[in-house]
N, C-alpha and C. Protein backbone atom coordinates (compact mmCIF):
# COMPACT_ATOMS: atom_id res chain seq x y z
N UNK A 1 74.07 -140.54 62.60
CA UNK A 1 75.43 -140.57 62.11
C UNK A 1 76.13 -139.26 62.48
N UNK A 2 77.56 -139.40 63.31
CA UNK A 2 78.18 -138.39 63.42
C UNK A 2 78.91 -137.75 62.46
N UNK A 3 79.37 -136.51 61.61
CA UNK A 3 80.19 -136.02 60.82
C UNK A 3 81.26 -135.92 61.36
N UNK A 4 82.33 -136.16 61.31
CA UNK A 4 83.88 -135.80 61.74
C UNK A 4 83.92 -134.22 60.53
N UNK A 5 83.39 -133.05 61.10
CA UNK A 5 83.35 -131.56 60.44
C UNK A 5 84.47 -131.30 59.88
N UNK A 6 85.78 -131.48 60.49
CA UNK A 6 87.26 -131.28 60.21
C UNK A 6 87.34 -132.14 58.98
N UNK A 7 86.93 -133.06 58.12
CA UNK A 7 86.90 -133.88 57.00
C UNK A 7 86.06 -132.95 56.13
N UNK A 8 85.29 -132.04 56.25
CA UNK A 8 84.79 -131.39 55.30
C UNK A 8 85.34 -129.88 54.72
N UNK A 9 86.77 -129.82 55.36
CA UNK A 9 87.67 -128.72 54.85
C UNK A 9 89.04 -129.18 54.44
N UNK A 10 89.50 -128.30 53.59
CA UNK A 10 90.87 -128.55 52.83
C UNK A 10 91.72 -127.81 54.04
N UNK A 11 92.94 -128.13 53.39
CA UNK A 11 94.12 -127.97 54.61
C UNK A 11 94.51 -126.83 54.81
N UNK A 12 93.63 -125.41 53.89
CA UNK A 12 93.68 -124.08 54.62
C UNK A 12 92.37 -123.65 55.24
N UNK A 13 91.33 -124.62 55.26
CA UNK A 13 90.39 -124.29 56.12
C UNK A 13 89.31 -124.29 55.83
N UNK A 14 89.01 -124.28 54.18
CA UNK A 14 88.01 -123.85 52.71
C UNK A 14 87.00 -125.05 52.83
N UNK A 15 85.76 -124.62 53.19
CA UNK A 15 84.95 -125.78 52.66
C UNK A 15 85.04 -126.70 51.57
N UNK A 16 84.83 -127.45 51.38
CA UNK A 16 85.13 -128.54 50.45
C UNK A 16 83.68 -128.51 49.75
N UNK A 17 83.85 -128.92 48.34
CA UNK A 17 82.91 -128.82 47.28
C UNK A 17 82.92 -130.16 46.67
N UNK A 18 82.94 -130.20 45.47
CA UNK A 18 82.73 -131.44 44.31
C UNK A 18 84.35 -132.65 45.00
N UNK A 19 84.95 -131.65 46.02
CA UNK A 19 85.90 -133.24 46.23
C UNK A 19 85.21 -133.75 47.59
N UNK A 20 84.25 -133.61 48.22
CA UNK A 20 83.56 -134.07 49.32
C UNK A 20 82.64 -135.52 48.66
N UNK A 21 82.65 -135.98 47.59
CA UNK A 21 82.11 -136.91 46.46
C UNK A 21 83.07 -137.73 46.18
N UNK A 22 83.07 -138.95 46.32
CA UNK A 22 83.94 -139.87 45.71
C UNK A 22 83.74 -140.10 43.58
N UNK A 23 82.53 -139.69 43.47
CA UNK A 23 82.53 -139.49 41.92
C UNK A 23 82.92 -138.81 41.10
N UNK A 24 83.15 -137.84 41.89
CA UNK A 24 83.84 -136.46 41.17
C UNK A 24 84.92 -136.55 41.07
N UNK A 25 85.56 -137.82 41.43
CA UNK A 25 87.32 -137.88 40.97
C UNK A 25 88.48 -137.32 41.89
N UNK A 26 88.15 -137.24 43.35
CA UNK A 26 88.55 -136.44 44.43
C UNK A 26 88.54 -137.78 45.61
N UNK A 27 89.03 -139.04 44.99
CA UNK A 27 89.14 -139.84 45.53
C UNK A 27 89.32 -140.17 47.00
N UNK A 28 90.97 -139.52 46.82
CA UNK A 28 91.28 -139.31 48.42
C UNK A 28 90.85 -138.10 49.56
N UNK A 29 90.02 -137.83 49.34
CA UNK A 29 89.13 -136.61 50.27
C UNK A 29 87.48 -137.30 50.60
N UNK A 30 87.51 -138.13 49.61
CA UNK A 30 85.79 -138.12 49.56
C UNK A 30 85.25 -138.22 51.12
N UNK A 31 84.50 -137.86 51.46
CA UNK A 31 83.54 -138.02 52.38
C UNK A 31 82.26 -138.60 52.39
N UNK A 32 81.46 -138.42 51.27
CA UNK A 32 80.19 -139.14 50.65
C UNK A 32 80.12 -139.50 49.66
N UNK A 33 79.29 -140.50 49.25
CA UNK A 33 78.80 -140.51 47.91
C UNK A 33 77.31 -140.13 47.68
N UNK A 34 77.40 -139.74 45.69
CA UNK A 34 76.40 -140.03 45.49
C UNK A 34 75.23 -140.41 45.16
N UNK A 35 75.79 -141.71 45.58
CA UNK A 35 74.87 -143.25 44.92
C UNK A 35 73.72 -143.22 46.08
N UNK A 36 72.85 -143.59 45.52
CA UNK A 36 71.16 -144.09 46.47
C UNK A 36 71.60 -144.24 47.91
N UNK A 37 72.78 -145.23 47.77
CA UNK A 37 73.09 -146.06 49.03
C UNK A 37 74.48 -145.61 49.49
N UNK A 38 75.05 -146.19 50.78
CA UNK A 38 76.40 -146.00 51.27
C UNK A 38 76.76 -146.66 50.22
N UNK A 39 78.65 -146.77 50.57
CA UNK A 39 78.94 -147.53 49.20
C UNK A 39 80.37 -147.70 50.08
N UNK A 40 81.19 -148.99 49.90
CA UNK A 40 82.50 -148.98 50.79
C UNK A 40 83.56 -148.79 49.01
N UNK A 41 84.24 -147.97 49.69
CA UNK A 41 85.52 -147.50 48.84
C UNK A 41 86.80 -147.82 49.30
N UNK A 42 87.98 -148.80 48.75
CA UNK A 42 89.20 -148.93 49.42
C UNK A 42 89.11 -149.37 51.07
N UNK A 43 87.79 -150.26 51.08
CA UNK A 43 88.04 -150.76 52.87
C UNK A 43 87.35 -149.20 54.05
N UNK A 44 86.52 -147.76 52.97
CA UNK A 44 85.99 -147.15 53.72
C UNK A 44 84.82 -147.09 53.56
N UNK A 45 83.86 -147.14 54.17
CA UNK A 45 82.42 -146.76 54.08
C UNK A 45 82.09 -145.36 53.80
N UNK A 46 81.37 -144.76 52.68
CA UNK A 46 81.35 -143.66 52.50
C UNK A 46 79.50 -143.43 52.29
N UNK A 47 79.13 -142.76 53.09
CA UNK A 47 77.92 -142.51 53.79
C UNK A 47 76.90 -141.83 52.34
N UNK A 48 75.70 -142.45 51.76
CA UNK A 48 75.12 -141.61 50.53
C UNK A 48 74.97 -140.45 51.07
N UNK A 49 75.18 -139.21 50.69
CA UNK A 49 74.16 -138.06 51.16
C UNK A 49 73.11 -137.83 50.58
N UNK A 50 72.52 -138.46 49.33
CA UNK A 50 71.45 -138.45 49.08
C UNK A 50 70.02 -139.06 50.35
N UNK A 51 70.90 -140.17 50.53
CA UNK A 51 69.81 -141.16 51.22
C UNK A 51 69.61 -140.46 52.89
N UNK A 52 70.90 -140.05 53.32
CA UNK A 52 70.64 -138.76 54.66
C UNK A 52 69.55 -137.87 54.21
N UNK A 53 69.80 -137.21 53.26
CA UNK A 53 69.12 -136.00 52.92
C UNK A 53 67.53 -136.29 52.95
N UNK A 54 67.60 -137.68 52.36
CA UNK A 54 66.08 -138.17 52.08
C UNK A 54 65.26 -138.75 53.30
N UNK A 55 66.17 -139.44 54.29
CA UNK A 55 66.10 -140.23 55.54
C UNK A 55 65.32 -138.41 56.81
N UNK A 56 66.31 -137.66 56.67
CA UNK A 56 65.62 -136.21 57.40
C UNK A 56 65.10 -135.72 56.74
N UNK A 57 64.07 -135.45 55.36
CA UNK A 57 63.08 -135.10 54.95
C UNK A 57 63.12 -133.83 55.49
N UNK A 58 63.84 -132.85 55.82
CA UNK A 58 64.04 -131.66 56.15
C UNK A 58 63.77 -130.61 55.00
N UNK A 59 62.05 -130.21 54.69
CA UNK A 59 62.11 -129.25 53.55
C UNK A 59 62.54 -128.48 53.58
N UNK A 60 63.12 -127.51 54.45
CA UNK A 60 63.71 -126.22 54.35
C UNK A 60 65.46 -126.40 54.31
N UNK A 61 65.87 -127.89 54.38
CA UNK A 61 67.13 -128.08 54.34
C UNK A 61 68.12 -127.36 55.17
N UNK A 62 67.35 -126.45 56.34
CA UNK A 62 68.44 -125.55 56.98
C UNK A 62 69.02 -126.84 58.24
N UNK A 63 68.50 -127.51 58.70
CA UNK A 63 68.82 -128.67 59.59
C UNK A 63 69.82 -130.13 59.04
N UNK A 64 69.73 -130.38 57.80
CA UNK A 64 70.38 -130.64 57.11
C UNK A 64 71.55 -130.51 56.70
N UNK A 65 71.45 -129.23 56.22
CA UNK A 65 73.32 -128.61 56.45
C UNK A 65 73.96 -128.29 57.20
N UNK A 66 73.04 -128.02 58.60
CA UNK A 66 74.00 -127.83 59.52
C UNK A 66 74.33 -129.23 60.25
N UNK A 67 73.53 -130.26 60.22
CA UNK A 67 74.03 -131.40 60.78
C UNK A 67 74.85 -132.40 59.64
N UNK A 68 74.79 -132.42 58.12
CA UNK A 68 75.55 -133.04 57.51
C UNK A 68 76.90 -132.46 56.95
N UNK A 69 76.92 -131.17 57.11
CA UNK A 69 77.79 -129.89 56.28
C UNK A 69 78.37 -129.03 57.60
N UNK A 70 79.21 -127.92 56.93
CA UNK A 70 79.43 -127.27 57.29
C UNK A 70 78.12 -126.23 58.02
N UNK A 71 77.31 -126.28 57.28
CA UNK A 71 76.30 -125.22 57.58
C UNK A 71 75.48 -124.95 56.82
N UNK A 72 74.82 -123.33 56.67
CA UNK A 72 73.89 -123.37 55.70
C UNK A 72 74.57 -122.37 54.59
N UNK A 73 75.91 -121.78 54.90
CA UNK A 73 76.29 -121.50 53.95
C UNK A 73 77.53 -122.01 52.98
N UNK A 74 77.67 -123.72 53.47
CA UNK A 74 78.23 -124.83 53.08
C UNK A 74 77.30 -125.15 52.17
N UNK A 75 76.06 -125.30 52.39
CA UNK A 75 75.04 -125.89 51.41
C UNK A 75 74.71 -125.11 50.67
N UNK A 76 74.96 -124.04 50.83
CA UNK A 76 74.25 -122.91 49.33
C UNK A 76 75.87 -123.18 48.43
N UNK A 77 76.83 -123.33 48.42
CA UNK A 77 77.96 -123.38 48.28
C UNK A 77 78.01 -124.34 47.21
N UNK A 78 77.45 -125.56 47.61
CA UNK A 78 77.32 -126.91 46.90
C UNK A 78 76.28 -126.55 46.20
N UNK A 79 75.12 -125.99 46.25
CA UNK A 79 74.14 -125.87 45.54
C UNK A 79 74.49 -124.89 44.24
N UNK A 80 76.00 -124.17 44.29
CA UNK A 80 75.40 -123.44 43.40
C UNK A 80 76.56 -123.83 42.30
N UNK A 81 77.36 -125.16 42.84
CA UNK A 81 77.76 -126.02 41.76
C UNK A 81 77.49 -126.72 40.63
N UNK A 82 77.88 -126.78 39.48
CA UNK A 82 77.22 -126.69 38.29
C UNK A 82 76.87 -128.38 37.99
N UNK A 83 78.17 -128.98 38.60
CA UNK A 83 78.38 -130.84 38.46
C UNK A 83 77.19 -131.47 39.89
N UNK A 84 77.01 -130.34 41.02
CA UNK A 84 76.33 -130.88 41.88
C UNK A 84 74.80 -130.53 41.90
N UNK A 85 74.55 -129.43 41.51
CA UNK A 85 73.69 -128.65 41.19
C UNK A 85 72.71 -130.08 40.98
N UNK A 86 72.45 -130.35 39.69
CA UNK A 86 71.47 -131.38 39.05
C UNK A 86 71.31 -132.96 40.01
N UNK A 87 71.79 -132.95 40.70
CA UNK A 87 72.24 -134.20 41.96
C UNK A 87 70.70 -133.94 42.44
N UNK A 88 71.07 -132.65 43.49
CA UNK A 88 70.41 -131.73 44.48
C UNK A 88 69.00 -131.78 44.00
N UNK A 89 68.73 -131.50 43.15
CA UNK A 89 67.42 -130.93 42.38
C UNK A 89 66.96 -132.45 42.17
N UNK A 90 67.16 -133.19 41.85
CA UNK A 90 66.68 -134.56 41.58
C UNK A 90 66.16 -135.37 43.35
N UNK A 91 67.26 -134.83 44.44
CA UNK A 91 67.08 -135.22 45.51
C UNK A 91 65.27 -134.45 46.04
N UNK A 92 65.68 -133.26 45.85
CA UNK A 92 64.43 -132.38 46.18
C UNK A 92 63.01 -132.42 45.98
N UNK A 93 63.08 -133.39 44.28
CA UNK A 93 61.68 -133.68 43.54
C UNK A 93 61.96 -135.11 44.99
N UNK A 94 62.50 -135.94 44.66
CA UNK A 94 62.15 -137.41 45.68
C UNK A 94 61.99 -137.04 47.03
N UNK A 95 62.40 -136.01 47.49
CA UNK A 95 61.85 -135.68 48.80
C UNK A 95 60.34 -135.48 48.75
N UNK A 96 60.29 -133.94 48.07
CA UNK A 96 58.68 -134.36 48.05
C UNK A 96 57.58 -134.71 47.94
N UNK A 97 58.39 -135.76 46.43
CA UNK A 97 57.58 -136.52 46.33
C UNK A 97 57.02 -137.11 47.52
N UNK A 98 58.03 -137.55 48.42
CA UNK A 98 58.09 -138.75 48.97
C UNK A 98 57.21 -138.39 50.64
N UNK A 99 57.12 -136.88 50.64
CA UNK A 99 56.51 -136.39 52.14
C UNK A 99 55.11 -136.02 51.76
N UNK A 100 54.92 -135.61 50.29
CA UNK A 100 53.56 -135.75 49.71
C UNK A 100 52.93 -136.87 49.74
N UNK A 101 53.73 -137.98 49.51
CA UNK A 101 52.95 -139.03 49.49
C UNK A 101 52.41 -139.59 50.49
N UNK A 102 53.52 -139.24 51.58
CA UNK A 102 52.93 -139.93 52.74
C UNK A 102 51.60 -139.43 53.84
N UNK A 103 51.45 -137.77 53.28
CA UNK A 103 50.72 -136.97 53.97
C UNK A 103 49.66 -136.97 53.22
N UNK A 104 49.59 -138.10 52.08
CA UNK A 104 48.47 -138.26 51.20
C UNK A 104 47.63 -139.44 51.98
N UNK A 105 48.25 -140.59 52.16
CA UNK A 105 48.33 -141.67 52.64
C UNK A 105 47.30 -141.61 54.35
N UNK A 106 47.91 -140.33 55.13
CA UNK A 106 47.01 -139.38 56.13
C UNK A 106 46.04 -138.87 56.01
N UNK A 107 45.70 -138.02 54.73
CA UNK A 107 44.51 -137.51 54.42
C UNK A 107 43.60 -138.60 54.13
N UNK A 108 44.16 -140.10 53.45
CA UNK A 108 42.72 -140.89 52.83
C UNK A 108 42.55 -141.69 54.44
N UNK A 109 43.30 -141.98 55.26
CA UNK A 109 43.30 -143.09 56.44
C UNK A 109 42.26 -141.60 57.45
N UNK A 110 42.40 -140.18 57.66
CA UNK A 110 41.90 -139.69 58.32
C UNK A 110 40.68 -139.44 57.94
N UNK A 111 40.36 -139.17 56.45
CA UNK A 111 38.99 -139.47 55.94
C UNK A 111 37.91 -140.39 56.19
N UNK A 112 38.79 -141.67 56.25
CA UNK A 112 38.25 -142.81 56.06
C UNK A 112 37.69 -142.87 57.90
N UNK A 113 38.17 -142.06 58.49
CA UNK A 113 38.13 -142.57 60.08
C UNK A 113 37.35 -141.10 60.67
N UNK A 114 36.68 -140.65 59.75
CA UNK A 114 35.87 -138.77 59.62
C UNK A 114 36.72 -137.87 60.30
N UNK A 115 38.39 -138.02 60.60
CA UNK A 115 39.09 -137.02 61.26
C UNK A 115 39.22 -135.93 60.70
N UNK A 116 39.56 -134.57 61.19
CA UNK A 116 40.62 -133.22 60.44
C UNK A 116 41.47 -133.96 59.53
N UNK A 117 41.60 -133.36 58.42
CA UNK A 117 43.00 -133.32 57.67
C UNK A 117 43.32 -131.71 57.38
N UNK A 118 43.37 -130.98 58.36
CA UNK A 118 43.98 -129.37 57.52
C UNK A 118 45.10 -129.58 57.53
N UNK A 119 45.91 -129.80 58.70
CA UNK A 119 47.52 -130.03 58.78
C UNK A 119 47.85 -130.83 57.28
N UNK A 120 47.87 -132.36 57.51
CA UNK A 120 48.01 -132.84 56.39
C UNK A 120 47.72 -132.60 55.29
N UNK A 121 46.95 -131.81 55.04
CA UNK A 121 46.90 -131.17 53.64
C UNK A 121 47.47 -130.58 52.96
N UNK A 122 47.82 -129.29 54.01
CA UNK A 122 48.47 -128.69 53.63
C UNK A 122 50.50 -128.96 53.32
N UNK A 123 50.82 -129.76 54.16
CA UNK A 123 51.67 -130.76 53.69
C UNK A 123 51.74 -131.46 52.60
N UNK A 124 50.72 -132.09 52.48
CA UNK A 124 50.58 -132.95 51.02
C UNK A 124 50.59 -131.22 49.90
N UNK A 125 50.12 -130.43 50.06
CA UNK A 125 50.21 -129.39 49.16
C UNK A 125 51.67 -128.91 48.82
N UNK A 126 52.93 -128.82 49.50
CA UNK A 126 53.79 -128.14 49.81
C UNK A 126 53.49 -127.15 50.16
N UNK A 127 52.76 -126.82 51.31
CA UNK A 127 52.33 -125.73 52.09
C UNK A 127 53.74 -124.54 52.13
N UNK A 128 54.90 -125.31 52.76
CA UNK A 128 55.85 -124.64 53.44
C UNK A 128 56.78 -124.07 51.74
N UNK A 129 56.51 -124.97 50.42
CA UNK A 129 56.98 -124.13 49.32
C UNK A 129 56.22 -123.48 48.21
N UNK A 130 55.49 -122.68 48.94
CA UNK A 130 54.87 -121.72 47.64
C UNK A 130 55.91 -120.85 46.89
N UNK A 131 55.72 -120.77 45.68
CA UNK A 131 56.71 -120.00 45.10
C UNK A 131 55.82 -118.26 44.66
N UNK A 132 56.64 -117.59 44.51
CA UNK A 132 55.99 -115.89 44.54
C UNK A 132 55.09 -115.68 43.38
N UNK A 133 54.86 -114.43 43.05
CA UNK A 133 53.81 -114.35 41.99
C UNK A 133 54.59 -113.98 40.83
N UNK A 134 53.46 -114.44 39.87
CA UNK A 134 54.55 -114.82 38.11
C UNK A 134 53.74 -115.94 38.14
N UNK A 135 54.36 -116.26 36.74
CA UNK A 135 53.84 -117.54 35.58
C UNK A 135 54.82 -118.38 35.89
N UNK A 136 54.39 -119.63 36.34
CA UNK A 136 55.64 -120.78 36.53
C UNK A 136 56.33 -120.99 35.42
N UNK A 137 57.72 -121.36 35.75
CA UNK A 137 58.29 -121.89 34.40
C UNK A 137 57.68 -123.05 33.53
N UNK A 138 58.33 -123.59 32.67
CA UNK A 138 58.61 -124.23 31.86
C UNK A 138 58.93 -125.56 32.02
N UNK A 139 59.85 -125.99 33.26
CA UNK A 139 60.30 -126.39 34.24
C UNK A 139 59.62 -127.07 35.62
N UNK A 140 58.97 -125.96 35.76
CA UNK A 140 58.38 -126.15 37.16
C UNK A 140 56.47 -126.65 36.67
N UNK A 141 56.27 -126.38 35.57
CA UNK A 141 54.99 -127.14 34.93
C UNK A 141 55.38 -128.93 34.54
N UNK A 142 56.80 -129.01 34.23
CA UNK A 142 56.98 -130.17 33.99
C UNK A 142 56.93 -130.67 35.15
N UNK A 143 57.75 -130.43 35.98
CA UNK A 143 57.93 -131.25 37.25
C UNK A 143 57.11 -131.37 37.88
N UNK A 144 55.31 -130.31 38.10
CA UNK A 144 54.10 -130.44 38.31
C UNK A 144 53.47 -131.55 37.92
N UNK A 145 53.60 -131.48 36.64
CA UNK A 145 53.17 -132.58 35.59
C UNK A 145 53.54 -134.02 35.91
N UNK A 146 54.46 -134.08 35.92
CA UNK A 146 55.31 -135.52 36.38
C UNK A 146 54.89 -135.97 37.90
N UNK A 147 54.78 -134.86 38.92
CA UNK A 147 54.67 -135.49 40.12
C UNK A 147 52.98 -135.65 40.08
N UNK A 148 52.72 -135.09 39.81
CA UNK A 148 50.66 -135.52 39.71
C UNK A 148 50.54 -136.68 38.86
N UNK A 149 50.90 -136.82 37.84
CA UNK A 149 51.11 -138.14 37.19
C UNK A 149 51.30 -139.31 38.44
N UNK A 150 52.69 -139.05 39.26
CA UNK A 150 53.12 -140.17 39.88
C UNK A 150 52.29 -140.39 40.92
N UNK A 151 51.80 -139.16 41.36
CA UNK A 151 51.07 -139.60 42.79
C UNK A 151 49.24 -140.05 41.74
N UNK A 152 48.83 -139.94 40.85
CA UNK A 152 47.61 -139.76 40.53
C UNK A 152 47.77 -141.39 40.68
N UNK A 153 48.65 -142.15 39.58
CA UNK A 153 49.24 -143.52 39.76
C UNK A 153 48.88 -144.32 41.05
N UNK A 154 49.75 -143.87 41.53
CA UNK A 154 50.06 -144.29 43.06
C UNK A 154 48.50 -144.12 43.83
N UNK A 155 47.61 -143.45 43.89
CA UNK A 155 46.63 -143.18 44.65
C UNK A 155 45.39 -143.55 44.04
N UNK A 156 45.11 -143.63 42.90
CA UNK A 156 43.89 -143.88 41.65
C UNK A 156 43.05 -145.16 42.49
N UNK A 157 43.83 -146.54 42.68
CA UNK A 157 43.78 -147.59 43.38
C UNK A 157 43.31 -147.28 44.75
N UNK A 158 43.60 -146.29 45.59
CA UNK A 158 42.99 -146.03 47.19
C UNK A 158 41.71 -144.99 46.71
N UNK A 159 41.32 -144.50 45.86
CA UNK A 159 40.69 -143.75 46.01
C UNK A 159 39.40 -144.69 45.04
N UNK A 160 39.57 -145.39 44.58
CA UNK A 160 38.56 -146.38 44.12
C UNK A 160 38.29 -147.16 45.08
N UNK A 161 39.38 -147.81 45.94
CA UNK A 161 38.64 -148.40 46.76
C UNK A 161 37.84 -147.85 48.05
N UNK A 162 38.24 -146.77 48.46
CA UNK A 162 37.45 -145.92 48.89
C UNK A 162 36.24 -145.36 48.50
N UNK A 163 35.98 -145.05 47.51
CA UNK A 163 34.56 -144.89 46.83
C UNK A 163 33.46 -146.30 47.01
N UNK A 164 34.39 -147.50 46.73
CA UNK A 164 33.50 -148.64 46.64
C UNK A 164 33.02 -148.68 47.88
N UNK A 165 33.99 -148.69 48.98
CA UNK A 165 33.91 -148.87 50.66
C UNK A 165 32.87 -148.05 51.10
N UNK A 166 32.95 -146.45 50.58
CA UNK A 166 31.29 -145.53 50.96
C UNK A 166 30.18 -146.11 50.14
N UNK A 167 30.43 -146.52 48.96
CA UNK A 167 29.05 -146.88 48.14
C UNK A 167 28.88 -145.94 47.35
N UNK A 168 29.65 -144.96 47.22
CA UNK A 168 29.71 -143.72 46.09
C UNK A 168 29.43 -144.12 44.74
């Protein structure tokens, strides 16, 4: 999908924020929404940016903003919006959920076939987001919590049947 860039600034030049959203009440500017899916508004198609964001799986998001945004200091811009803010952060857990899972999915199929998994591992780990030294939040134990839950779910079933398949 191409961006028409000139749609993502106001008419003195200013990156555009919470009116780049058709939800935010910035009707006639919108450029995206952000519902799961595209969504047609008044006879226009207005492109999810969630589902881009999720579709390039781009963890470091610097490729991202520069091909959906202005840039990368378009996207820190939006990020440090208070109405968009909580969007973003919800997108970020389903990303990795969603690149964990699949680099999980690699580790049991490369097992199963006696290949390497270091690469994939470390992927399935969030290799590329370690966070610095300190006590995790409060926050970041929940969202630990929740995504091991989801993937434990999700994987409990391959990893039984895998045990049965060795004879373990």
């Amino acid at each position: 999908m191409v961006v028409d860039k000139k749609k993502l600034k106001d008419s003195r030049g200013q990156p555009l924020t919470q009116s780049l959203f058709l939800e935010l009440e910035y009707n006639d500017f919108a450029v995206y929404t952000l519902k799961d899916d595209d969504y047609e508004y008044e006879g226009k198609l207005l492109p999810s940016l969630k589902r881009l964001f999720i579709e390039m799986a781009d963890p470091v998001e610097y490729d991202f903003a520069n091909e959906y945004l202005l840039g990368w200091t378009h996207w820190k811009r939006l990020n440090n919006n208070k109405r968009l803010m909580p969007h973003f952060e919800v997108w970020r857990e389903e990303l990795n959920l969603s690149m964990r899972s699949a680099e999980i999915k690699n580790i049991i199929d490369m097992s199963a076939e006696g290949k390497s998994f270091q690469a994939s591992k470390w992927l399935a780990e969030g290799g590329w987001n370690k966070r610095g030294a300190g006590r995790p939040s409060k926050q970041e134990k929940q969202r630990d919590e929740r995504m091991a839950s989801k993937l434990d779910d999700q994987f409990s079933a391959d990893l039984i049947r895998m045990q049965d398949y060795k004879g373990v």
